[in-house]
Each structure stands twice: as structure tokens, then as C-alpha cells.
Protein backbone atom coordinates (compact mmCIF):
# COMPACT_ATOMS: atom_id res chain seq x y z
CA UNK A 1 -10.57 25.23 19.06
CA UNK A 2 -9.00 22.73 21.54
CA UNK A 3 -7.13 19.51 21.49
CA UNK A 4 -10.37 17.93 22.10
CA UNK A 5 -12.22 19.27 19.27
CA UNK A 6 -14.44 22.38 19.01
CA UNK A 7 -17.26 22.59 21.73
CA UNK A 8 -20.72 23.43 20.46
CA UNK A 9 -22.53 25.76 23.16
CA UNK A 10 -25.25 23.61 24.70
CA UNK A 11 -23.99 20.57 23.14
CA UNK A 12 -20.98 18.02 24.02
CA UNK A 13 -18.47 17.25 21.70
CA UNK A 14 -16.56 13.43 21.19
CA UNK A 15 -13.50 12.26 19.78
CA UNK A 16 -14.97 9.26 17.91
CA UNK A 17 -13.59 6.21 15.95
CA UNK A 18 -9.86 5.50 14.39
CA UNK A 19 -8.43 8.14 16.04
CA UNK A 20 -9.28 6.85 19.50
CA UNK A 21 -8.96 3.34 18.67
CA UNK A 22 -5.31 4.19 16.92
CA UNK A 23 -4.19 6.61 19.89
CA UNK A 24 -5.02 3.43 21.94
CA UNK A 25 -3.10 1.19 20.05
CA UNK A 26 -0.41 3.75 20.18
CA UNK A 27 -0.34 4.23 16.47
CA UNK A 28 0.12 7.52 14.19
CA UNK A 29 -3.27 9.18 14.34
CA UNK A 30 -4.29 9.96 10.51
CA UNK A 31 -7.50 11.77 10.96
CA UNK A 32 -9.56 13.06 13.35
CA UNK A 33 -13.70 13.09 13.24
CA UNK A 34 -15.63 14.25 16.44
CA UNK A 35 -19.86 13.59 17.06
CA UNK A 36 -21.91 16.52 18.44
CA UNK A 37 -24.33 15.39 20.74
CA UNK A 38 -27.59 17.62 21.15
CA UNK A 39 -27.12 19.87 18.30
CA UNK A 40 -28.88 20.60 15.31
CA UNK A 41 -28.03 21.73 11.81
CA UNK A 42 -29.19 25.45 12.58
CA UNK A 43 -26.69 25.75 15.13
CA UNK A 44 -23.58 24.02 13.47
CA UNK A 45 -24.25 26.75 10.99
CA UNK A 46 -24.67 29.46 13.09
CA UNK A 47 -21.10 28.18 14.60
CA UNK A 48 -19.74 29.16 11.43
CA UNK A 49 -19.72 25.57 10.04
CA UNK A 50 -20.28 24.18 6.57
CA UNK A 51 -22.65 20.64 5.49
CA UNK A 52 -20.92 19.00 3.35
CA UNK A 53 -23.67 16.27 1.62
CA UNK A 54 -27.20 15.47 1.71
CA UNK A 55 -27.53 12.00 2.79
CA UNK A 56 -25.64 12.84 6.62
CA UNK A 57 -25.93 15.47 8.96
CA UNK A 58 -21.74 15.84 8.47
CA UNK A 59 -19.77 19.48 8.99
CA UNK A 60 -16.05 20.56 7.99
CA UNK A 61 -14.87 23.26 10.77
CA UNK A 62 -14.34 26.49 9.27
CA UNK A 63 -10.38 26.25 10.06
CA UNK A 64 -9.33 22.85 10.64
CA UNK A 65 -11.67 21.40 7.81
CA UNK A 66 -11.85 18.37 10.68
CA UNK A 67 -15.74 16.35 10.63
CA UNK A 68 -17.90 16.80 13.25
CA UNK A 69 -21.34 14.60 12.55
CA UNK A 70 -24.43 14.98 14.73
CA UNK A 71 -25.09 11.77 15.99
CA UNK A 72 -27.50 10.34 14.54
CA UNK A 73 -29.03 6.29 14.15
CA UNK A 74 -29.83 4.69 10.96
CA UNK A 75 -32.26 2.34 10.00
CA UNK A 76 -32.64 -0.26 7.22
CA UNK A 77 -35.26 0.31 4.37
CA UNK A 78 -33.83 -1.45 1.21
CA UNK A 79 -31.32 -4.12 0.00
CA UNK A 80 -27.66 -2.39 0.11
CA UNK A 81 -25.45 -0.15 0.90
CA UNK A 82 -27.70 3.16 0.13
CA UNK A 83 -30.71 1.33 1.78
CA UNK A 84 -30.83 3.23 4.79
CA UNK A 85 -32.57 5.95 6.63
CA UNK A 86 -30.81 8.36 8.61
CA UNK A 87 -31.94 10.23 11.58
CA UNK A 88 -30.48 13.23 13.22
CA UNK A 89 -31.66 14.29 16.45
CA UNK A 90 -30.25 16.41 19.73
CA UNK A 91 -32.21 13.59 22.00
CA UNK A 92 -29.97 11.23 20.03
CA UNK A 93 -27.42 10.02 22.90
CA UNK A 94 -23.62 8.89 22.15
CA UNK A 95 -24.01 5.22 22.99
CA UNK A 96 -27.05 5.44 20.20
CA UNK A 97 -24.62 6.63 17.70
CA UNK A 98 -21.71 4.64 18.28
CA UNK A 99 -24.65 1.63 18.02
CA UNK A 100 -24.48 2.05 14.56
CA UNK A 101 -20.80 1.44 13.90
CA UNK A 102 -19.33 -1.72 12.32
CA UNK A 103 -16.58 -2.74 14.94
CA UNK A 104 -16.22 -2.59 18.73
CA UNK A 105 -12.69 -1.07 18.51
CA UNK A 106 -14.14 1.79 16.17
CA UNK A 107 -17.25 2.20 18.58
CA UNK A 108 -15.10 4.26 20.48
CA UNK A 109 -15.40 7.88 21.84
CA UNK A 110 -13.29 10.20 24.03
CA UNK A 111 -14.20 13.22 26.17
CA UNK A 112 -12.91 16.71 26.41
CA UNK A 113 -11.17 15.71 29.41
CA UNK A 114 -9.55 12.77 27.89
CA UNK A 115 -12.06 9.90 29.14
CA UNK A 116 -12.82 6.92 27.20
CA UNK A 117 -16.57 5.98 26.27
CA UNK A 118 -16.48 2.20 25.58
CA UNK A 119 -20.39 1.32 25.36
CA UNK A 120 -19.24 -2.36 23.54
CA UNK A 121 -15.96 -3.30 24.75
CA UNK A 122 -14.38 -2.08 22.53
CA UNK A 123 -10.80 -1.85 24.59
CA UNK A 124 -11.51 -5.43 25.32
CA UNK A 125 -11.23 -6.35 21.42
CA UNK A 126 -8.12 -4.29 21.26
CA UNK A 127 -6.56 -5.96 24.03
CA UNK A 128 -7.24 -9.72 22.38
CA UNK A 129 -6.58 -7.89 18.79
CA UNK A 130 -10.36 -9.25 17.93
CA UNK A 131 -12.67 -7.45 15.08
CA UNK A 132 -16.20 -7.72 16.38
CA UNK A 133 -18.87 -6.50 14.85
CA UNK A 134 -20.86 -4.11 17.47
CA UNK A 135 -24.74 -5.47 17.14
CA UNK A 136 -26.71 -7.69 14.51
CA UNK A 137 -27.09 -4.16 12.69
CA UNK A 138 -23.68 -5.54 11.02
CA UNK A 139 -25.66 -7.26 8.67
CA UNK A 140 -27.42 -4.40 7.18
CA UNK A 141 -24.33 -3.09 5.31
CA UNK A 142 -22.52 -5.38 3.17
CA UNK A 143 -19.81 -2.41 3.14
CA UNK A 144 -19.01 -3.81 6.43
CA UNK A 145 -17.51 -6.96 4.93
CA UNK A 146 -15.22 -5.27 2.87
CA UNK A 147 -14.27 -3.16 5.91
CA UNK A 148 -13.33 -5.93 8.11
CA UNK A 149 -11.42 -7.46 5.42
CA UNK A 150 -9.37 -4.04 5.38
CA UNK A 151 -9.08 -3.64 8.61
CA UNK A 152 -7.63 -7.21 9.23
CA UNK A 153 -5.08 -6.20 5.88
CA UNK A 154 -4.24 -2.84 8.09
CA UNK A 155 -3.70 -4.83 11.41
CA UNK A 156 -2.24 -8.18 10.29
CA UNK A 157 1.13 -7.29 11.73
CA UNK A 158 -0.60 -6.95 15.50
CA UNK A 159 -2.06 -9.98 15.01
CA UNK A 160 -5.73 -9.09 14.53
CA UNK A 161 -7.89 -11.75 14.00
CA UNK A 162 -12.07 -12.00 12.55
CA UNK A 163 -14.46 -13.39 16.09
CA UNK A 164 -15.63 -16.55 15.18
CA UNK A 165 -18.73 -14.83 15.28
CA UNK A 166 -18.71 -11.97 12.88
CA UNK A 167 -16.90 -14.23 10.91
CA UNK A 168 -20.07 -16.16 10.79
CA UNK A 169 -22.47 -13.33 10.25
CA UNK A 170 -20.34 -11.94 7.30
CA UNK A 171 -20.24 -15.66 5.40
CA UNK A 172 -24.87 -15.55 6.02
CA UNK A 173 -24.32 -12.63 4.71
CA UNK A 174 -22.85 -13.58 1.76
CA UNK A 175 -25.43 -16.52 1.12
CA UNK A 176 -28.35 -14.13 1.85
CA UNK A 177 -27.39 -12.06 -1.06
CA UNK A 178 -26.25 -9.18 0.08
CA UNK A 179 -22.70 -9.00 -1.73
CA UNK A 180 -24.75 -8.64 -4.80
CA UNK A 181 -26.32 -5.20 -3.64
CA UNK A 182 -23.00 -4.07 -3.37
CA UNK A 183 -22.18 -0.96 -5.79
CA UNK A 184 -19.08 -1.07 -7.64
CA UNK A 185 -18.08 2.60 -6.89
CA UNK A 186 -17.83 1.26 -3.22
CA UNK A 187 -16.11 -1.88 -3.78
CA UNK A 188 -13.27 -0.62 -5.84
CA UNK A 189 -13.28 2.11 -3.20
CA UNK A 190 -12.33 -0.47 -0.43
CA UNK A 191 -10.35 -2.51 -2.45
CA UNK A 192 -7.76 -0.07 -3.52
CA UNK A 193 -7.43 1.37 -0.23
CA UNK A 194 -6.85 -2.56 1.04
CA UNK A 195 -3.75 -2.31 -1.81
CA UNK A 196 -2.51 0.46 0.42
CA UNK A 197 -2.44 -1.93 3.66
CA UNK A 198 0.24 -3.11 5.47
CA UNK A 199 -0.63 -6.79 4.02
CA UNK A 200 -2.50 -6.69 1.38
CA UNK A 201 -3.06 -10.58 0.99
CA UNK A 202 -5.41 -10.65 4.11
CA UNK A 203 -7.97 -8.46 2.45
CA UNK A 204 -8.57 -10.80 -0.19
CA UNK A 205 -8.20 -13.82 2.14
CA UNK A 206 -10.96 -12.70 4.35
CA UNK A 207 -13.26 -12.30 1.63
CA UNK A 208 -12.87 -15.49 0.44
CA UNK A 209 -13.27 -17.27 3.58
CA UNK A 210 -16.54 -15.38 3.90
CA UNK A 211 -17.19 -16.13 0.64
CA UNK A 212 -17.60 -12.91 -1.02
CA UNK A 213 -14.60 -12.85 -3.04
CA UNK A 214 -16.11 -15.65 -5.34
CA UNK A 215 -18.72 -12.91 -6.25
CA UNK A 216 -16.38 -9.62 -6.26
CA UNK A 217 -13.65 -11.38 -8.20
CA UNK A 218 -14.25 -14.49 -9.44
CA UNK A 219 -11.30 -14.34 -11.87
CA UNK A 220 -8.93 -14.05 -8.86
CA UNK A 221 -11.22 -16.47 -6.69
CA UNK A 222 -10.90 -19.33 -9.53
CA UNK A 223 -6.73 -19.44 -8.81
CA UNK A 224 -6.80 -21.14 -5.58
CA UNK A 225 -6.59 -25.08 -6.48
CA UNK A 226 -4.62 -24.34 -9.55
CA UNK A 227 -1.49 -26.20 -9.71
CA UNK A 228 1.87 -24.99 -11.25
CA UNK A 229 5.15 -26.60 -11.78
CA UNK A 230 6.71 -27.43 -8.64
CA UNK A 231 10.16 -27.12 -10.18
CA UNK A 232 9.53 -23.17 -10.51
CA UNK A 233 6.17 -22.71 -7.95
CA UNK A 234 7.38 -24.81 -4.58
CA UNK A 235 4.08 -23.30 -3.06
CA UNK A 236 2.72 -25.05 -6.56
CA UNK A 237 -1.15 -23.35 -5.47
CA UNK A 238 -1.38 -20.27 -8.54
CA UNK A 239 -3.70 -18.50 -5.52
CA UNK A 240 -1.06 -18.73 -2.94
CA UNK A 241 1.11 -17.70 -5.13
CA UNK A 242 -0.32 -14.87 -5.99
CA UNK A 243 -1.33 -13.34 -2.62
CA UNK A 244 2.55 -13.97 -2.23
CA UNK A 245 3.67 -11.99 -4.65
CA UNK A 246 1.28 -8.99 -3.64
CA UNK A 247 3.01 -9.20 -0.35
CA UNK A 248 6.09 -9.31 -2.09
CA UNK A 249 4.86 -6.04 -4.35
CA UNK A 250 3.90 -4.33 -1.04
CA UNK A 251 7.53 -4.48 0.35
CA UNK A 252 8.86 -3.30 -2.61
CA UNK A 253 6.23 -0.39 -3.19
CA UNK A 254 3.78 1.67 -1.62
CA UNK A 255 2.02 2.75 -4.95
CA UNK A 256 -1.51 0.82 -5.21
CA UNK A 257 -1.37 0.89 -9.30
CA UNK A 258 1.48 -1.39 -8.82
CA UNK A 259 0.33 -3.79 -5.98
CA UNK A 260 -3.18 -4.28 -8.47
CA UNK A 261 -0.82 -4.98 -11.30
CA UNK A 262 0.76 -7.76 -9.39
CA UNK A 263 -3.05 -9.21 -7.73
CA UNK A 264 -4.01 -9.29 -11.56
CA UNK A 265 -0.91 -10.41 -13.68
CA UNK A 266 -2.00 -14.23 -13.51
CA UNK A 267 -5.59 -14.41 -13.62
CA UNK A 268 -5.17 -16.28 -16.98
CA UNK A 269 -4.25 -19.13 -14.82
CA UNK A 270 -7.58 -19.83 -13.78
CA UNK A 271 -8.59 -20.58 -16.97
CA UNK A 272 -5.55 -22.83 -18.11
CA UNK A 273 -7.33 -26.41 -19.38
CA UNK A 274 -6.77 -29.04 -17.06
CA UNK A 275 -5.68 -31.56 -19.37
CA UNK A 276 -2.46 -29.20 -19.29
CA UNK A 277 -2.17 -28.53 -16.28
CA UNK A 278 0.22 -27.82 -14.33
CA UNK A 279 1.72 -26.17 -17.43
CA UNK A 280 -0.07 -22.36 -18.47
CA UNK A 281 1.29 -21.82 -21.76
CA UNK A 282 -0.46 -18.82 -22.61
CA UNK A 283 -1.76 -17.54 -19.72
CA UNK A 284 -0.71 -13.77 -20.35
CA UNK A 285 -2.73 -12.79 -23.25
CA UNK A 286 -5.43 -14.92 -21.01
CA UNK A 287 -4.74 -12.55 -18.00
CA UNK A 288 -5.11 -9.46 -20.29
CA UNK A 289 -8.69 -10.52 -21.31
CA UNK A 290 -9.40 -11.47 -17.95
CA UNK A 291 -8.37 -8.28 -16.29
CA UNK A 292 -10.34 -6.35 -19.11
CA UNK A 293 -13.67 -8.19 -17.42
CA UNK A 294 -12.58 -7.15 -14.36
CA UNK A 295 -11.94 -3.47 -15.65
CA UNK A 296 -15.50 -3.39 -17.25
CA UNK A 297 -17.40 -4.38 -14.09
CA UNK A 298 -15.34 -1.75 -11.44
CA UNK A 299 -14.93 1.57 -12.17
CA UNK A 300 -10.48 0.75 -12.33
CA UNK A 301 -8.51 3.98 -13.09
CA UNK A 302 -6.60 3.97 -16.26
CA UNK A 303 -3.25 4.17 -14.87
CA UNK A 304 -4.02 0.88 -12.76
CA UNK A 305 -5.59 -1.03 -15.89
CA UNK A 306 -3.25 0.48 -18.39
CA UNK A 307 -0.14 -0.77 -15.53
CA UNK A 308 -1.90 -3.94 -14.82
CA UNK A 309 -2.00 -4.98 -18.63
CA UNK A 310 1.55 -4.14 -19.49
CA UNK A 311 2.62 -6.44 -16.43
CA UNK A 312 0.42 -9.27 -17.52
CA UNK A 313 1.68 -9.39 -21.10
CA UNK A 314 5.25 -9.03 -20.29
CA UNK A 315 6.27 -10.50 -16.81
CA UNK A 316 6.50 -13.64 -18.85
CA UNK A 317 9.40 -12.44 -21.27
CA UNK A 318 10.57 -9.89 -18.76
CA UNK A 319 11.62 -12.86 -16.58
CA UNK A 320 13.42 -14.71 -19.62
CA UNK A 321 15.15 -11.39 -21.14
CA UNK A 322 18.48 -13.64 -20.73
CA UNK A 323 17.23 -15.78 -23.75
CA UNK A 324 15.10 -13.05 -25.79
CA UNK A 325 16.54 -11.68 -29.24
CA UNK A 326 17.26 -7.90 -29.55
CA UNK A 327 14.07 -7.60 -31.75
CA UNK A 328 11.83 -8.79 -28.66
CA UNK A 329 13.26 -6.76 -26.10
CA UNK A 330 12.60 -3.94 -28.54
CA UNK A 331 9.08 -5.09 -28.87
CA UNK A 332 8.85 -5.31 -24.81
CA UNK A 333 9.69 -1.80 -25.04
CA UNK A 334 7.56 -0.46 -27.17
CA UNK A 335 4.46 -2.32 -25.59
CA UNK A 336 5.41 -0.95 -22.58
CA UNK A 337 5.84 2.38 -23.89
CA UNK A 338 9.19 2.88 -22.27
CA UNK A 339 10.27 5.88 -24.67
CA UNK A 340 7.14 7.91 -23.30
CA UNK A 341 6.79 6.49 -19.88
CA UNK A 342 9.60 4.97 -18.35
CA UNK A 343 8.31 5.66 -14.87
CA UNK A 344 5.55 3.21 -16.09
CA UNK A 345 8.52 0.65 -17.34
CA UNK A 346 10.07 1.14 -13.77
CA UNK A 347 6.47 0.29 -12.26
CA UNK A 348 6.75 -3.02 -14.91
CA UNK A 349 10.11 -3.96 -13.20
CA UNK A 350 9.09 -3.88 -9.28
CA UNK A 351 5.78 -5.62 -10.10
CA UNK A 352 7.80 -8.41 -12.07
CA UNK A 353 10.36 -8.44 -9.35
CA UNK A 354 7.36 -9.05 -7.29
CA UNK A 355 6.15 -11.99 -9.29
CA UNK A 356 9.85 -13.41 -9.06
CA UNK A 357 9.88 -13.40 -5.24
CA UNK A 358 6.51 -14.26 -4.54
CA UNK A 359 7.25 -17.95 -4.68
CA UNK A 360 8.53 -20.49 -1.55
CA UNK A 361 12.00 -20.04 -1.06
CA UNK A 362 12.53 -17.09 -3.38
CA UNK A 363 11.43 -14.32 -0.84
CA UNK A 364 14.91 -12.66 -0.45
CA UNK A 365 16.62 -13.71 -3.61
CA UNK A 366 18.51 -11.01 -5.97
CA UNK A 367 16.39 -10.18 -9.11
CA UNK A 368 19.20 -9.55 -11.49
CA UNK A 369 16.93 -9.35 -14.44
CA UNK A 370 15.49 -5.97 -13.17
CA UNK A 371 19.15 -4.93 -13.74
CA UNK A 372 19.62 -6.19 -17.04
CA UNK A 373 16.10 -4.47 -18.21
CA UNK A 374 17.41 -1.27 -16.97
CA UNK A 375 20.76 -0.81 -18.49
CA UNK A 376 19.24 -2.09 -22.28
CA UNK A 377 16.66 0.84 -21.29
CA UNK A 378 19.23 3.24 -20.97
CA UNK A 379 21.08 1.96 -23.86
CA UNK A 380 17.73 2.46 -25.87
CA UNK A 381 17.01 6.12 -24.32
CA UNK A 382 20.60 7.38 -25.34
CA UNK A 383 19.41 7.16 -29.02
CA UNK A 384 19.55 10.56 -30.58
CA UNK A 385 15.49 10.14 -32.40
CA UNK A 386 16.17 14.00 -32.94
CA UNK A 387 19.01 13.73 -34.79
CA UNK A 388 17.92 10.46 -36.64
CA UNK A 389 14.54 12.61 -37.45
CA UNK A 390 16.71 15.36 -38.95
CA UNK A 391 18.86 13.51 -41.35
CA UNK A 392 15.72 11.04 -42.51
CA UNK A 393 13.22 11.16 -45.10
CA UNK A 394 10.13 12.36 -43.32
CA UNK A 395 8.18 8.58 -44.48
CA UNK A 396 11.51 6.98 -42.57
CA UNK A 397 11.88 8.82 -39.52
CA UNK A 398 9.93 6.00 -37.83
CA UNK A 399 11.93 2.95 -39.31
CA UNK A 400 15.27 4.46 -39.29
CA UNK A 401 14.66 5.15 -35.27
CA UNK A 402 13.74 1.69 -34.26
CA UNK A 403 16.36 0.54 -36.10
CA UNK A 404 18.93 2.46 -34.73
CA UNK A 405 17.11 1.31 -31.10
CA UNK A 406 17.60 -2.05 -32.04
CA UNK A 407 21.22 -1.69 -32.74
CA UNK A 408 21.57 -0.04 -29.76
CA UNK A 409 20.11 -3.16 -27.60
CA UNK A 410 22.56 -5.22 -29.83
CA UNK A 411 25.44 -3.46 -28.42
CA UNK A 412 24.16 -3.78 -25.23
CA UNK A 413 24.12 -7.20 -25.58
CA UNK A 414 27.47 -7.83 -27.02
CA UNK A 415 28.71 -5.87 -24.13
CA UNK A 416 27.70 -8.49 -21.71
């Protein structure tokens, strides 16, 4: 094994992809995946390599568990993203493989001796921090769209921006249907890892300047236009405001459960009746039936929707726990289910926090609410429930506990 990557006998063997386009940009290489060119399955084998699936000719080295591919070209046979045919050849050259990628700056490959293969000017695009797609073949895989909109999330802070004219292929895209062929499994796959960018915000932004996100989220697409009350909302737009507070939620944590909780705590927004408007009276128990829609259609994982509905309900009251009664802040607790996961209460706090700061003019204010929820918390936690359970009738444990959690939040409060 070298530097470069294992070399197949009678084959050549490429760096390929992020890690040359992130060496390039002088960023922290995560992974590394190589192409063999004019090999064959037998031989990987033989080489002591294993195939991982059945759909791609893909290998994991028998020590560094790295991928090495064969190259290989694909062809469109059906409507979305598993509509392809793949085909694995040695005559299959390099440029013929990296035809088949999405971007010019991942169409990249790099020799054993350290040379640069750049078939589609691809250094070009990273130079004028452009994502181009590499041939018309971009509109085969609706994936794509979703992976530009990540990609511009990831590089935001470079200044990356969408070429006019990928930016027009993904929006016919879009109106030819193909968004609609796209599998949930995949979507929620690219979306959470967008929740794990660097700016979050731009994923969804591209995809609704494509026009996608209308038909991926339309609960979150229905906020832009929305007006709130300028004398809390300067930014007064309820979409604006929310991409805001995800950026907000991304400096504040790197934890995606948390950043979804904060895309999805206002949904219920959207569906505030105009003649109202710019008031949303209600909008949290909204929001929870909302994100429940959303929940249903994309395979979310239980700690994000369980997160996400705890923050919707609450951020409301946990905002206003100056003015709440000792009995609600109890009841905030036990929806939250502080007493058996408080690392979920602190996750409730940040996103909230979030939702404070994500507003014009409030980026860098103090959040002294956070504060207050934390030291009723620990006022709440320092009840003895073992001790209560011991000297109570076994039909009163339950009672005499909450009670003696609600005196304890009293306290707290006359301490202030």
C-alpha cells in the first residue's frame, strides 16, 4: 500500500473525487476513494479484496477498508434515481468514468505520481468557486440536485456559487418531473447530512430556487411570504426567519437532531389564516401536526422527530418562562421529559436559543432564559423521588412527587 493508493498489477490506480478536489482547496481530507482502470472483478479478488454490493463494481481493501471502484459508465433506463444501468469494463478509460460524475470539481483524479487529471475543468470551477455540472448526463439523477444544494451548504463560506447554467438544468429538472422519482430513503439521506454543513440555510435555499423544495417540503416551502410582527421579527418573512435561526442552531451545535428541530419548530406558520396575520396564535400545536406529515413521508429517526416535537410545542413558553406559573414550568418539564432525559431538555434549550437569535438584530444577544430553565431544572432534579417513594402510599408515590417538584420550582422562584 502507498500514499497513492494500492496498485492493481496490469491496471492503474486514481485518486478520484473529494479528496482531490479538498486537497486542492487545501481542506482536511475526510475520505479517500481510488478508480481502477483495466481491471476486472476476478482480479480485485484475487488481490485479496472484498465487493461490497450488487448494483457497483465497488471493493473495500483488505487493510485500509478504503474504496477502490472499477470504472465503469452508466446509462439511463428508467425514471429516478435507481434507473440506471451500470457497466464495468477494463477498456473503460478514466475520462469515461469521471464522465459520469455530477460536478467538475468532483470530476477530478490524481496519479501515483501526484499529477492531476482534469478532463472538465474542473480546477477552473475551483478557482471561480463555481458548481458545474460535468455533461447533460446531470439530468439523469435527480440525486444530483440535492447534491449541489449540499455542496453549496458545505462551501458557502468560500463563496461557492450554482453556474447559471446548472442552475437552469436543475429548475427543467424540477418541471420535468423528476423530483417526484426521488426515493425518500435518499432524500432524508442528503438532507440530514446538509444539517451537518457549514451553513445549513443554503441547502434549503438552493432547492427552492430550483424549485424542488416546494415538492420535498412543502410545509417548510409555504413559510416564505409569511409575515410576523415586526415589533419581535425585524426580518418580519417566517421563511427568513427560519433559515436564520438554523444558522443560528448551527453555531451553537454540531448535532443534526438539533439543527432539524430548529428547520421544523415553525412550520405551523404556514398555515396561520391570513385574516390574522401577522399574528400566529397557535402555531405550535400546528407545527407538531405539521412535522408529523413530514415524519410520515421521510423515513426521520426518532430521536430527530421525538427532539423536533418537544421544541415545537415548547419554544413558545420556553421563551416566556419569566411570566409562566410554577405549575407550567412543571408541565414544560414533564413534556419534555427532563427527569429521564435531560440531555434531550439541554438539546430543547440550544434549539430555543436558536429560535431567539435567529431574528435581525438579535444575532449576538445574551439568552438569559436558557439560564433561568436550567437552574429551575436543577432545582427540580435535587428532589429526593426515592425518598418521597419510600415514605408514600404506593397509589401516591406519583402525586406526592410532582408535588414536591412543584414546590421545589416555587422556591426557585421566590429565590429570584
Amino acid at each position: 500500500m502507498t500514499a497513492e493508493g494500492e496498485q492493481i498489477p496490469g491496471a492503474r490506480t486514481y485518486l478520484v473525487g473529494g479528496a482531490v478536489r479538498d486537497g486542492l482547496l487545501g481542506l482536511p481530507v475526510r475520505e479517500r476513494d481510488f478508480v481502477v482502470v483495466g481491471s476486472d472483478v476476478a482480479t480485485m479478488i484475487d488481490q485479496g479484496f472484498t465487493q461490497v454490493g450488487k448494483d457497483f463494481p465497488v471493493f473495500l481493501h483488505p487493510e485500509t477498508k478504503e474504496e477502490y471502484a472499477l470504472a465503469r459508465t452508466e446509462r439511463k433506463s428508467a425514471p429516478g434515481y435507481h434507473g440506471f444501468v451500470v457497466h464495468a469494463d477494463p477498456l473503460v478509460t478514466l475520462e469515461e468514468d469521471l464522465a459520469r460524475r455530477d460536478l467538475t470539481i468532483n470530476a477530478l483524479a490524481q496519479d501515483a505520481e501526484g499529477r492531476i487529471i482534469d478532463p472538465f475543468g474542473g480546477q477552473a470551477d475551483l478557482h471561480a468557486r463555481l458548481l458545474r455540472h460535468v455533461s447533460p448526463a446531470f439530468a439523469e439523477d435527480p440525486v444530483r440536485i440535492l447534491r449541489v444544494a449540499r455542496f453549496a451548504a458545505r462551501f458557502d463560506a468560500l463563496g461557492f456559487g450554482t453556474a447559471p447554467e446548472t442552475a437552469a438544468l436543475m429548475r427543467e429538472m424540477v418541471a420535468a418531473g423528476e423530483v417526484d422519482a426521488l426515493v425518500p430513503d435518499r432524500v432524508w439521506q442528503e438532507l440530514s447530512r446538509a444539517l451537518g454543513e457549514a451553513r445549513p440555510s443554503r441547502f434549503f435555499e438552493e432547492l427552492r430556487h430550483c424549485g424542488a423544495l416546494k415538492i420535498l417540503l412543502p410545509e417548510l416551502e409555504r413559510l416564505w411570504g409569511v409575515p410576523q410582527p415586526e415589533q419581535w421579527h425585524p426580518e418580519v418573512d417566517t421563511g427568513v426567519h427560519v433559515m436564520m435561526v438554523l444558522d443560528q442552531c448551527a453555531r451553537l451545535s454540531d448535532e443534526p437532531e438539533v439543527r432539524f428541530a430548529a428547520l421544523c419548530h415553525d412550520l405551523g406558520k404556514g398555515t396561520t389564516p391570513g385574516d390574522v396575520l401577522p399574528s400566529h396564535h397557535g402555531h405550535e400545536e400546528r407545527s407538531v401536526e405539521l412535522l408529523g406529515q413530514v415524519c410520515q413521508r421521510l423515513p426521520v429517526p426518532t430521536r430527530f422527530s421525538e427532539l423536533a416535537r418537544v421544541v415545537a410545542r415548547y419554544h413558545g413558553k420556553v421563551h416566556k418562562v419569566d411570566e409562566l406559573r410554577a405549575s407550567t414550568i412543571l408541565g414544560v418539564f414533564e413534556g419534555a421529559d427532563l427527569f429521564r432525559r435531560p440531555e434531550r431538555f439541554e438539546r430543547l434549550l440550544i434549539a430555543c436559543e436558536a429560535d431567539f437569535r435567529g431574528r435581525l438584530g438579535f444575532e449576538d444577544r445574551d439568552y438569559p432564559q436558557g439560564a433561568t430553565w436550567r437552574r429551575l431544572a436543577q432545582a427540580c432534579a435535587a428532589v429526593d423521588s426515592g425518598a418521597i417513594a419510600r415514605a408514600s402510599e404506593p397509589t401516591r408515590i406519583r402525586e406526592s412527587v410532582r408535588l414536591a417538584r412543584l414546590e421545589a420550582v416555587k422556591a426557585a422562584l421566590g429565590a429570584d
